[in-house]
PDB file of N, CA and C in Angstrom:
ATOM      1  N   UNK A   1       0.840  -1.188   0.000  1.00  0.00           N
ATOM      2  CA  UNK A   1       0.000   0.000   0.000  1.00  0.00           C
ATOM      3  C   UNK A   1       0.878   1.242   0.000  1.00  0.00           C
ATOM      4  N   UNK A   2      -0.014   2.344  -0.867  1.00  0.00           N
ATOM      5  CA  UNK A   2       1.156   3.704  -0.444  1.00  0.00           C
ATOM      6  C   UNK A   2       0.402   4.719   0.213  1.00  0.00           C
ATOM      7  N   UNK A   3       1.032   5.811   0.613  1.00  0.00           N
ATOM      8  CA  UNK A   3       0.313   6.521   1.106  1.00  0.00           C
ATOM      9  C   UNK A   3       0.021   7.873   0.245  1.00  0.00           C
ATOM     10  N   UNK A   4      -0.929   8.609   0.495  1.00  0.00           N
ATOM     11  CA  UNK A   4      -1.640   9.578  -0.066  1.00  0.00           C
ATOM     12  C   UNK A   4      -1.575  10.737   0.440  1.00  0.00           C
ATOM     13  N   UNK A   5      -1.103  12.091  -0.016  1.00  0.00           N
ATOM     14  CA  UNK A   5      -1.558  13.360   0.783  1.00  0.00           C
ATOM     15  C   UNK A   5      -2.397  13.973   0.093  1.00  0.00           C
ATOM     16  N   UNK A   6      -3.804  14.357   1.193  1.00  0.00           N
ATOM     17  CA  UNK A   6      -4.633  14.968   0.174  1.00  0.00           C
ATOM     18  C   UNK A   6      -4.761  16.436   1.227  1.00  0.00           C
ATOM     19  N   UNK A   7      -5.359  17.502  -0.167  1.00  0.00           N
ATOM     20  CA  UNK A   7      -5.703  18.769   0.921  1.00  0.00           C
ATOM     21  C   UNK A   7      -7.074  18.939   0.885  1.00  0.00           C
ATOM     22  N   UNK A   8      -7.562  18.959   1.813  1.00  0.00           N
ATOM     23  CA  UNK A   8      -9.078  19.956   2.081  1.00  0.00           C
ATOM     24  C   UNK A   8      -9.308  20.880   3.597  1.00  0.00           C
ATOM     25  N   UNK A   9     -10.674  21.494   3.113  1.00  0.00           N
ATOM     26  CA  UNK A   9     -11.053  22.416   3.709  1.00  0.00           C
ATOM     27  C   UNK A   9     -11.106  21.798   5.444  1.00  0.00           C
ATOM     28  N   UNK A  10     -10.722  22.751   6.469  1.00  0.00           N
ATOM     29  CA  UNK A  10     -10.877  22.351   7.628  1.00  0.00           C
ATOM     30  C   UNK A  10     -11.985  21.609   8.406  1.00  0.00           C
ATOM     31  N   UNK A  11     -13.204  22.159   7.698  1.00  0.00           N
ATOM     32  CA  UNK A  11     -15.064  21.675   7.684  1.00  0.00           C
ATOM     33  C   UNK A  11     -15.207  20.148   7.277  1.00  0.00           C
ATOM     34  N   UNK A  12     -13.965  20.177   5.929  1.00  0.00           N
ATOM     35  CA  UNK A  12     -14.430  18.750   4.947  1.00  0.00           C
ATOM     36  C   UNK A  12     -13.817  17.349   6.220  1.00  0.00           C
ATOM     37  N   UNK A  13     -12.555  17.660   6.480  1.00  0.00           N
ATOM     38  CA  UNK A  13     -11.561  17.228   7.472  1.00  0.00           C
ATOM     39  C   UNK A  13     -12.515  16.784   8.957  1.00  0.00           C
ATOM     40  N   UNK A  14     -12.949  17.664   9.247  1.00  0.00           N
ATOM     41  CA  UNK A  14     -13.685  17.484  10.217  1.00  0.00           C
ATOM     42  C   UNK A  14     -14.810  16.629  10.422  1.00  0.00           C
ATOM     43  N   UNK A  15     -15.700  16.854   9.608  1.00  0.00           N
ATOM     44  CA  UNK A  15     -16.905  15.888   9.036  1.00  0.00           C
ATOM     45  C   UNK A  15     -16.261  14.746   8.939  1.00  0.00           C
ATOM     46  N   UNK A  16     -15.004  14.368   8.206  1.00  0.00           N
ATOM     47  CA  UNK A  16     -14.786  13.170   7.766  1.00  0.00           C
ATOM     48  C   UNK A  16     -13.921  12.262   8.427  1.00  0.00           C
ATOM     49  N   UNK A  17     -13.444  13.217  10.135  1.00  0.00           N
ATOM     50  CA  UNK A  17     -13.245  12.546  11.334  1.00  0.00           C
ATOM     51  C   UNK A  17     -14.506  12.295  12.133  1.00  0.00           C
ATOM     52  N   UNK A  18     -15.221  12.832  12.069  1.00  0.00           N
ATOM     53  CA  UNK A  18     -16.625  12.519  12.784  1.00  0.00           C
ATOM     54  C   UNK A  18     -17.118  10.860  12.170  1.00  0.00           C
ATOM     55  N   UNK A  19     -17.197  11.148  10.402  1.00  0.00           N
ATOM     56  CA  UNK A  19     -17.768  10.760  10.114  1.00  0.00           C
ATOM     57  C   UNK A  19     -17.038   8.683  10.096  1.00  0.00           C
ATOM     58  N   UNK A  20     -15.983   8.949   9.837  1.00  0.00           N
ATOM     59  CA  UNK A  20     -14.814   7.516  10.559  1.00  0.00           C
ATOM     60  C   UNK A  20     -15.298   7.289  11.677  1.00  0.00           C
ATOM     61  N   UNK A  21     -15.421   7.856  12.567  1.00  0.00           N
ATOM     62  CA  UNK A  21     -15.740   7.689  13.967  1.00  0.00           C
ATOM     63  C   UNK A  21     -16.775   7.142  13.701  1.00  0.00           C
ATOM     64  N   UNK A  22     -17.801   7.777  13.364  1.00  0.00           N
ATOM     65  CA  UNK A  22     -19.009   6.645  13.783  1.00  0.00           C
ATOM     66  C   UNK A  22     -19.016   5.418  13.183  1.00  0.00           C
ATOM     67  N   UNK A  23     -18.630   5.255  11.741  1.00  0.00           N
ATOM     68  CA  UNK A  23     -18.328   4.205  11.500  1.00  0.00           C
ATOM     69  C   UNK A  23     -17.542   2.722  11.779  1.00  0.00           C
ATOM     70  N   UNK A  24     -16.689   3.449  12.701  1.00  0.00           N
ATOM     71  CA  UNK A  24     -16.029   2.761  13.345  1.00  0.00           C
ATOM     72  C   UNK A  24     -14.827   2.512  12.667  1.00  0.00           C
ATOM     73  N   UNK A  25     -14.041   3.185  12.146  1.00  0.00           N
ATOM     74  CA  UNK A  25     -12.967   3.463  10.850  1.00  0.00           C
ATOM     75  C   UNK A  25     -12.072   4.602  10.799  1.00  0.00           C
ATOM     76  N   UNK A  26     -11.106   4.287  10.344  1.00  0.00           N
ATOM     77  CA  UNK A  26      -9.910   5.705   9.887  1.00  0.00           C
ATOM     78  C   UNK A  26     -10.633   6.488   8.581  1.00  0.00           C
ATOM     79  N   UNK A  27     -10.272   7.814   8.757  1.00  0.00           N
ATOM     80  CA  UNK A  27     -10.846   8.568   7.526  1.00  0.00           C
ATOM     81  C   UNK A  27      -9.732   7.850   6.529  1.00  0.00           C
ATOM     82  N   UNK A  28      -8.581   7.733   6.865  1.00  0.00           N
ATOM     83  CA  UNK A  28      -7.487   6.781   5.749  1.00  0.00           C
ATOM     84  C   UNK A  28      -8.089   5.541   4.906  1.00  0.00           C
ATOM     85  N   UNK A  29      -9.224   4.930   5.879  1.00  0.00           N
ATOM     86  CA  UNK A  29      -9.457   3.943   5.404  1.00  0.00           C
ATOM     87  C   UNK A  29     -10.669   4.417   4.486  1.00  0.00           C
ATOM     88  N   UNK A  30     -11.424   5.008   5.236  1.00  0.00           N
ATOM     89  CA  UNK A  30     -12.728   5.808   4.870  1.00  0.00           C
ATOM     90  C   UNK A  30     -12.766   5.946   3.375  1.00  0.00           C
ATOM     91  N   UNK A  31     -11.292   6.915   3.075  1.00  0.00           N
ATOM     92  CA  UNK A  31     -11.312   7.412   1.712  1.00  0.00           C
ATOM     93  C   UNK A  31     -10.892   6.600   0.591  1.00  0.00           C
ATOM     94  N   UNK A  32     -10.016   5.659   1.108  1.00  0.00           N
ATOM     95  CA  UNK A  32      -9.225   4.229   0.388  1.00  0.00           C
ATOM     96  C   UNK A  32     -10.553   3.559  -0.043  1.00  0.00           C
ATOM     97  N   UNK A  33     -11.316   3.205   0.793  1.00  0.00           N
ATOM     98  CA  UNK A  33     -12.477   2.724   0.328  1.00  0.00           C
ATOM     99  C   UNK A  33     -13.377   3.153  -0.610  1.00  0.00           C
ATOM    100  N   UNK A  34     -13.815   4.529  -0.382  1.00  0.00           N
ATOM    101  CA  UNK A  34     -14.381   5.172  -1.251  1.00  0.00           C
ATOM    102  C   UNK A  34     -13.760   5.624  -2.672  1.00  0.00           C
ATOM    103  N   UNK A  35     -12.183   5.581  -2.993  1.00  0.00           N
ATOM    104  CA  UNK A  35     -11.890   5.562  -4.034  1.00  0.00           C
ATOM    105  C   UNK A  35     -11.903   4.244  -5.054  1.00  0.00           C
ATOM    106  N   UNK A  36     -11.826   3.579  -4.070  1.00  0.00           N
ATOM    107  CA  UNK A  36     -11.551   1.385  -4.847  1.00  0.00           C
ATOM    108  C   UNK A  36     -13.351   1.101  -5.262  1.00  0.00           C
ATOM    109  N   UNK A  37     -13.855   2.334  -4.590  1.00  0.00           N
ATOM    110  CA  UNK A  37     -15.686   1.490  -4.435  1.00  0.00           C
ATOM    111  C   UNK A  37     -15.982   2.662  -6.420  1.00  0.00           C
ATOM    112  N   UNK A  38     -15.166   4.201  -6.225  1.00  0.00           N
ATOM    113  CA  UNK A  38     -15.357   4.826  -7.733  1.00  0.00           C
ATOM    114  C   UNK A  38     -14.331   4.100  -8.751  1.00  0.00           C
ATOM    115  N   UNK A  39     -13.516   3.297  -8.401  1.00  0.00           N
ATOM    116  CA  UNK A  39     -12.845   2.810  -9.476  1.00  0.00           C
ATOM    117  C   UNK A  39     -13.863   1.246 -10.112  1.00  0.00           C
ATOM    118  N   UNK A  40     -14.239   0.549  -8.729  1.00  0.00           N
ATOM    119  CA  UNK A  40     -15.011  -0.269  -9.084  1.00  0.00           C
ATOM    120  C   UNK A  40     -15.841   0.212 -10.600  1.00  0.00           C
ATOM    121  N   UNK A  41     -17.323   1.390  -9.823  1.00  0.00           N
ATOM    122  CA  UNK A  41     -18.126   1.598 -10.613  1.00  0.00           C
ATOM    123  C   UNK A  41     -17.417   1.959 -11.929  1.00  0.00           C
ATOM    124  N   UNK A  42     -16.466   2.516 -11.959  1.00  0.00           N
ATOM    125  CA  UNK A  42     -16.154   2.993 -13.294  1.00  0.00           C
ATOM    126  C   UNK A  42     -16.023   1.844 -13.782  1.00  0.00           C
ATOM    127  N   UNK A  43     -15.547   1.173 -14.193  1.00  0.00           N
ATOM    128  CA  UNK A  43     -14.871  -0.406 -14.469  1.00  0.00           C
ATOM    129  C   UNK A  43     -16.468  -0.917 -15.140  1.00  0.00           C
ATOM    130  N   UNK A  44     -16.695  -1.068 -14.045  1.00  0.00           N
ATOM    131  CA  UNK A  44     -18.446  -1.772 -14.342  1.00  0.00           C
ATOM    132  C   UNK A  44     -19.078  -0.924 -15.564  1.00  0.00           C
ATOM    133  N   UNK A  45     -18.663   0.139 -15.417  1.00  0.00           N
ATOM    134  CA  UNK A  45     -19.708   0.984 -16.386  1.00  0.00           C
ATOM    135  C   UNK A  45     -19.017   1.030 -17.861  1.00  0.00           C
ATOM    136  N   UNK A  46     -17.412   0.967 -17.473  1.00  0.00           N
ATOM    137  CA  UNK A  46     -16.859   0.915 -18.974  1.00  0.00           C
ATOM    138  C   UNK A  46     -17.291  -0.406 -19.735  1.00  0.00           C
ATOM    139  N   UNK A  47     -17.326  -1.772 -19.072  1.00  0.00           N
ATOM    140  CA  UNK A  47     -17.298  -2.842 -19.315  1.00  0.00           C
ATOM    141  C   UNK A  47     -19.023  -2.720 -20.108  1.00  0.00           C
ATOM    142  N   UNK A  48     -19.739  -2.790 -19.358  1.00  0.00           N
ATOM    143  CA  UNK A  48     -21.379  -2.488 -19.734  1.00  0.00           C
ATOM    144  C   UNK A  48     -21.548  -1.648 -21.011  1.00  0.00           C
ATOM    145  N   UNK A  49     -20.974  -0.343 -21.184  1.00  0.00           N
ATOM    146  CA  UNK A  49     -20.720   0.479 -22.139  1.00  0.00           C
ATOM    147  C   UNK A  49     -20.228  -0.681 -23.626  1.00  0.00           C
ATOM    148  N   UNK A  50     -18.910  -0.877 -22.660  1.00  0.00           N
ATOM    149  CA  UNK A  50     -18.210  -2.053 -24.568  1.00  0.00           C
ATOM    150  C   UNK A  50     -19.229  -2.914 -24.594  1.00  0.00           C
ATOM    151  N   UNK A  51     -20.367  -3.982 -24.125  1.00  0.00           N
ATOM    152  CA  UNK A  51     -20.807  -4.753 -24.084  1.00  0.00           C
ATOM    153  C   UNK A  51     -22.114  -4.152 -24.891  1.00  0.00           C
ATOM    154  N   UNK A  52     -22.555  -3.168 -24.811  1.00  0.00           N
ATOM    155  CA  UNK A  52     -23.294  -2.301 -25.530  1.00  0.00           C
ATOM    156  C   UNK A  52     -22.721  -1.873 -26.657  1.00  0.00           C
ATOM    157  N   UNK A  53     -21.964  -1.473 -26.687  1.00  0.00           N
ATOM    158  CA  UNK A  53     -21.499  -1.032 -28.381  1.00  0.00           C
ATOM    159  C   UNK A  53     -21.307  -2.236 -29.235  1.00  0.00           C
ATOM    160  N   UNK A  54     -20.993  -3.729 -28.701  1.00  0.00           N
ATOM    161  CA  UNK A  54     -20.247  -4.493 -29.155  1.00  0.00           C
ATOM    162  C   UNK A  54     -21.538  -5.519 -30.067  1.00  0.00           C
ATOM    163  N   UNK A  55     -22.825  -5.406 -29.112  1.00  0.00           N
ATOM    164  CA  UNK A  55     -24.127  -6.361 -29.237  1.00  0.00           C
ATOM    165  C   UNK A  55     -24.468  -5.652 -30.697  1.00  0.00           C
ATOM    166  N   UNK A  56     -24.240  -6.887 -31.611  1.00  0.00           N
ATOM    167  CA  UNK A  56     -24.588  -6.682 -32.963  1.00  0.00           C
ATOM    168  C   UNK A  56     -26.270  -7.003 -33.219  1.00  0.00           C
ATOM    169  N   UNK A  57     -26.881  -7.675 -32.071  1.00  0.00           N
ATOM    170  CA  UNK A  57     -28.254  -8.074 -31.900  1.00  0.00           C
ATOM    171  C   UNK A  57     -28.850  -6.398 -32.461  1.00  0.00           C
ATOM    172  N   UNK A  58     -28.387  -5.389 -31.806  1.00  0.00           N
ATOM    173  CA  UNK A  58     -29.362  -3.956 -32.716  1.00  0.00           C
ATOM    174  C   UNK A  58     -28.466  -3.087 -33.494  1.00  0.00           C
ATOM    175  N   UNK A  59     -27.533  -3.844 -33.709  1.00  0.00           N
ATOM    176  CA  UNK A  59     -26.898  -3.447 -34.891  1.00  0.00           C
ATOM    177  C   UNK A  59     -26.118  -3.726 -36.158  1.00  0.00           C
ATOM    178  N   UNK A  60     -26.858  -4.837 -36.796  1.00  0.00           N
ATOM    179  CA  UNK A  60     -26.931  -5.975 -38.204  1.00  0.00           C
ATOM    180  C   UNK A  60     -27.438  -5.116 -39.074  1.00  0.00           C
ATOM    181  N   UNK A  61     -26.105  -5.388 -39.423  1.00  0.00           N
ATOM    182  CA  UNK A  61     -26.384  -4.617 -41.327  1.00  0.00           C
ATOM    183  C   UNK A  61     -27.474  -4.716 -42.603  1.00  0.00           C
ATOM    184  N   UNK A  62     -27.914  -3.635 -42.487  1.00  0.00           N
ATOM    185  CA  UNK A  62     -29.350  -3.881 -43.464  1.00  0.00           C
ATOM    186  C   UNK A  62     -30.781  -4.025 -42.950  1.00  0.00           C
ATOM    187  N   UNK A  63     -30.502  -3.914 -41.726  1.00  0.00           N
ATOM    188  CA  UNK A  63     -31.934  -4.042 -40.710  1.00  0.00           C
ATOM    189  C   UNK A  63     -31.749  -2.062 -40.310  1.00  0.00           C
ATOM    190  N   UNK A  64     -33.217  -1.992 -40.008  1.00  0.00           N
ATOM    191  CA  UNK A  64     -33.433  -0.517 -39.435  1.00  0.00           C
ATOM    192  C   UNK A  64     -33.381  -1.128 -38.002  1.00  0.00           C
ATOM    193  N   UNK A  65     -32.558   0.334 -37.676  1.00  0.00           N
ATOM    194  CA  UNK A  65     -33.135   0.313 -35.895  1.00  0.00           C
ATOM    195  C   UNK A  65     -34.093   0.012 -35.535  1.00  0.00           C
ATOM    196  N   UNK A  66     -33.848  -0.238 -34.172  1.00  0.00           N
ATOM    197  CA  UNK A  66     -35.651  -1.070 -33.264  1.00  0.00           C
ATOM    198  C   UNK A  66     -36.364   0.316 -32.949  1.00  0.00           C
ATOM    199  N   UNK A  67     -37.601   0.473 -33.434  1.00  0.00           N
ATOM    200  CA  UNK A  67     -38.027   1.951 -33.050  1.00  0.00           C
ATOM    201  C   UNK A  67     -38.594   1.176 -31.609  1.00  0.00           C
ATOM    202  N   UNK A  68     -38.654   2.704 -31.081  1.00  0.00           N
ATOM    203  CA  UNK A  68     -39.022   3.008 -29.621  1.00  0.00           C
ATOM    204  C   UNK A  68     -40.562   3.143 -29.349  1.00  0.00           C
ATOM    205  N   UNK A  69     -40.871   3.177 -27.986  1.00  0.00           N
ATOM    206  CA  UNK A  69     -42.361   2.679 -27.948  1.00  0.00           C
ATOM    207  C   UNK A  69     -43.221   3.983 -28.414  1.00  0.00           C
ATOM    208  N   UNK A  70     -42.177   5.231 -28.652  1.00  0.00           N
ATOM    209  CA  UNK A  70     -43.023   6.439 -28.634  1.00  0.00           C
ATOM    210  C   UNK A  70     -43.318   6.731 -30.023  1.00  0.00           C
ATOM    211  N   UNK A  71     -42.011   5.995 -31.268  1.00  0.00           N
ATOM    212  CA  UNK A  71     -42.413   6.215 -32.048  1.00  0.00           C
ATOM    213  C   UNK A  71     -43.502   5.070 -32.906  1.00  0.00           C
ATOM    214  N   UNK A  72     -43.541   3.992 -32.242  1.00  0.00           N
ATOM    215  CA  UNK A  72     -44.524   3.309 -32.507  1.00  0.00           C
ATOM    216  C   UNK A  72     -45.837   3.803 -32.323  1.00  0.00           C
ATOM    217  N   UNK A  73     -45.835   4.922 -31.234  1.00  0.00           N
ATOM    218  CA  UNK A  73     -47.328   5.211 -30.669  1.00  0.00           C
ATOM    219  C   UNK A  73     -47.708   6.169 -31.664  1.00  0.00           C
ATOM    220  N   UNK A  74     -46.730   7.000 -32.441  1.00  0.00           N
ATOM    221  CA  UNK A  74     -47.209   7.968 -33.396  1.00  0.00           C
ATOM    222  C   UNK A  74     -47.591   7.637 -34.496  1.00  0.00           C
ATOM    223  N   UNK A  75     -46.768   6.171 -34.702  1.00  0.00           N
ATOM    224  CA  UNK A  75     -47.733   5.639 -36.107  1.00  0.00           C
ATOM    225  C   UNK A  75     -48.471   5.152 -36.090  1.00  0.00           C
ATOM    226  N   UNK A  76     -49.128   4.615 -35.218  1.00  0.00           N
ATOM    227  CA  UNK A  76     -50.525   3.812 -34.635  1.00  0.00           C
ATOM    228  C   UNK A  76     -51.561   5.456 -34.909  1.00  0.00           C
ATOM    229  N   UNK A  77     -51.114   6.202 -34.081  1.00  0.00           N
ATOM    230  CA  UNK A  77     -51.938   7.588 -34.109  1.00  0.00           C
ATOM    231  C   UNK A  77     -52.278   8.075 -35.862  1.00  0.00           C
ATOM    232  N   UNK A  78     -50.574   8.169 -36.450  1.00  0.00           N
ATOM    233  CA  UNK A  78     -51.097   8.284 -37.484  1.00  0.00           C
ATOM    234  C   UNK A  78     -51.755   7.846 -38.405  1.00  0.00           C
ATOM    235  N   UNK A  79     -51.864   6.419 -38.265  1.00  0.00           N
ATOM    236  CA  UNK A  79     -52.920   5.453 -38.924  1.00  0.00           C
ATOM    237  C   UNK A  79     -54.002   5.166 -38.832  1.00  0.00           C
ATOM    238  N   UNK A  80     -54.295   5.955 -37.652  1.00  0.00           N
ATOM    239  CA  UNK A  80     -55.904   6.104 -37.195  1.00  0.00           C
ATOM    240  C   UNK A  80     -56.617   7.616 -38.071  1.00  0.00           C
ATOM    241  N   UNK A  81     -55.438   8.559 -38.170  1.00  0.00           N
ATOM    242  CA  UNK A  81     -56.188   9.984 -38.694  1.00  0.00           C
ATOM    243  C   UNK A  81     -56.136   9.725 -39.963  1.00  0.00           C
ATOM    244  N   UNK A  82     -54.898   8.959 -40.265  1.00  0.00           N
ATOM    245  CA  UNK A  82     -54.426   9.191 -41.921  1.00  0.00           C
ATOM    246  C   UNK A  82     -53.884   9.812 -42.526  1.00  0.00           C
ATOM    247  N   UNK A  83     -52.528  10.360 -41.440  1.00  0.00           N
ATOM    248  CA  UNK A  83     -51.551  11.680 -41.781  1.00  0.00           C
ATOM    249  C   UNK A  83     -50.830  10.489 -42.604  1.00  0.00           C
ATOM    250  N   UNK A  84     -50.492  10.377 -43.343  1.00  0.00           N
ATOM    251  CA  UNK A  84     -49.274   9.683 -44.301  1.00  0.00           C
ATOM    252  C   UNK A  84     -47.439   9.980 -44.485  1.00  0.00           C
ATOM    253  N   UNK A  85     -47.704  11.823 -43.364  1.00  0.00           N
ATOM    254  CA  UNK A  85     -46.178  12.192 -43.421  1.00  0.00           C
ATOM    255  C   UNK A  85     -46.182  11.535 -42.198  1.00  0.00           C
ATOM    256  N   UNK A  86     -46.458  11.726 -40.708  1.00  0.00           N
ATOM    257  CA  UNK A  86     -46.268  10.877 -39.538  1.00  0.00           C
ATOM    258  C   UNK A  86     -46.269   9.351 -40.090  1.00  0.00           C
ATOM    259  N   UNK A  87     -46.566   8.440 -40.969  1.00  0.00           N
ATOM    260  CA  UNK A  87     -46.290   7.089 -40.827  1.00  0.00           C
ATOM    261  C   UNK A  87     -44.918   6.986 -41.682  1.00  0.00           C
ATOM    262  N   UNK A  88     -44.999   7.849 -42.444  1.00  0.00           N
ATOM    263  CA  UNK A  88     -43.132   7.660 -42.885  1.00  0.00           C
ATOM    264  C   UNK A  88     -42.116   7.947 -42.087  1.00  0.00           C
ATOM    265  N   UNK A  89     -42.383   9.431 -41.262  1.00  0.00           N
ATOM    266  CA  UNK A  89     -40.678  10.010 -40.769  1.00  0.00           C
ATOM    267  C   UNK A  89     -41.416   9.341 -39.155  1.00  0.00           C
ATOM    268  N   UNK A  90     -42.542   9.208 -38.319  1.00  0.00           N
ATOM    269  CA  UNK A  90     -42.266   9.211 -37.401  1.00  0.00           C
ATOM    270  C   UNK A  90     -42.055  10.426 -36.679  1.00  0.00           C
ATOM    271  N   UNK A  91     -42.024  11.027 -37.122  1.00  0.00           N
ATOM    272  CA  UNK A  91     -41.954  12.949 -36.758  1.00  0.00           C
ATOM    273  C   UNK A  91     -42.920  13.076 -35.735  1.00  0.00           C
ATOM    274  N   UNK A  92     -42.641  14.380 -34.935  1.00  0.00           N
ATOM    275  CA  UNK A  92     -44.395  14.343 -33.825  1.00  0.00           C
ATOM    276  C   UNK A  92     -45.047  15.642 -34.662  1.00  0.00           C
ATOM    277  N   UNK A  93     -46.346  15.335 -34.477  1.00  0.00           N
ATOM    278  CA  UNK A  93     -47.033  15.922 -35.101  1.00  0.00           C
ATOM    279  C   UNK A  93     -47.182  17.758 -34.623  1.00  0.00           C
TER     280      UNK A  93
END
């Protein structure tokens, strides 16, 4: 392990000896933790992100995108009045 110098405000410092304390913890540890817990999420979110770009399931060549439930609802609408530009672009009216 290495060690860290960080600066903050006398208020932030304070809170975050209180706040060790009740926990029953070093603010050293406090913050060690809380940085390994934002590296976690990041990680998770990059991974989820590539796993999303990567899923060729909605994105195969020669297929249109999956429309969304809203623009489904406008062509249902428009097929009830009989606008003919709303059932092509999907546009809101």
């Amino acid at each position: 392990m290495k060690n860290l110098t960080i600066t903050v405000d006398d208020s932030v410092l304070e809170w975050a000896r209180v706040e060790a304390a009740r926990r029953g913890t070093s603010v050293s540890r406090m913050v060690g933790d809380f940085m390994a817990e934002m590296m976690q999420r990041e990680d998770a979110y990059e991974r989820a992100y590539l796993a999303w770009r990567t899923d060729e399931r909605s994105w195969q060549a020669g297929q249109a995108p999956v429309a969304t439930a809203a623009v489904e609802a406008r062509r249902a609408s428009a097929r009830r009045t009989g606008d003919p530009q709303d059932l092509n672009s999907g546009a809101a009216v």
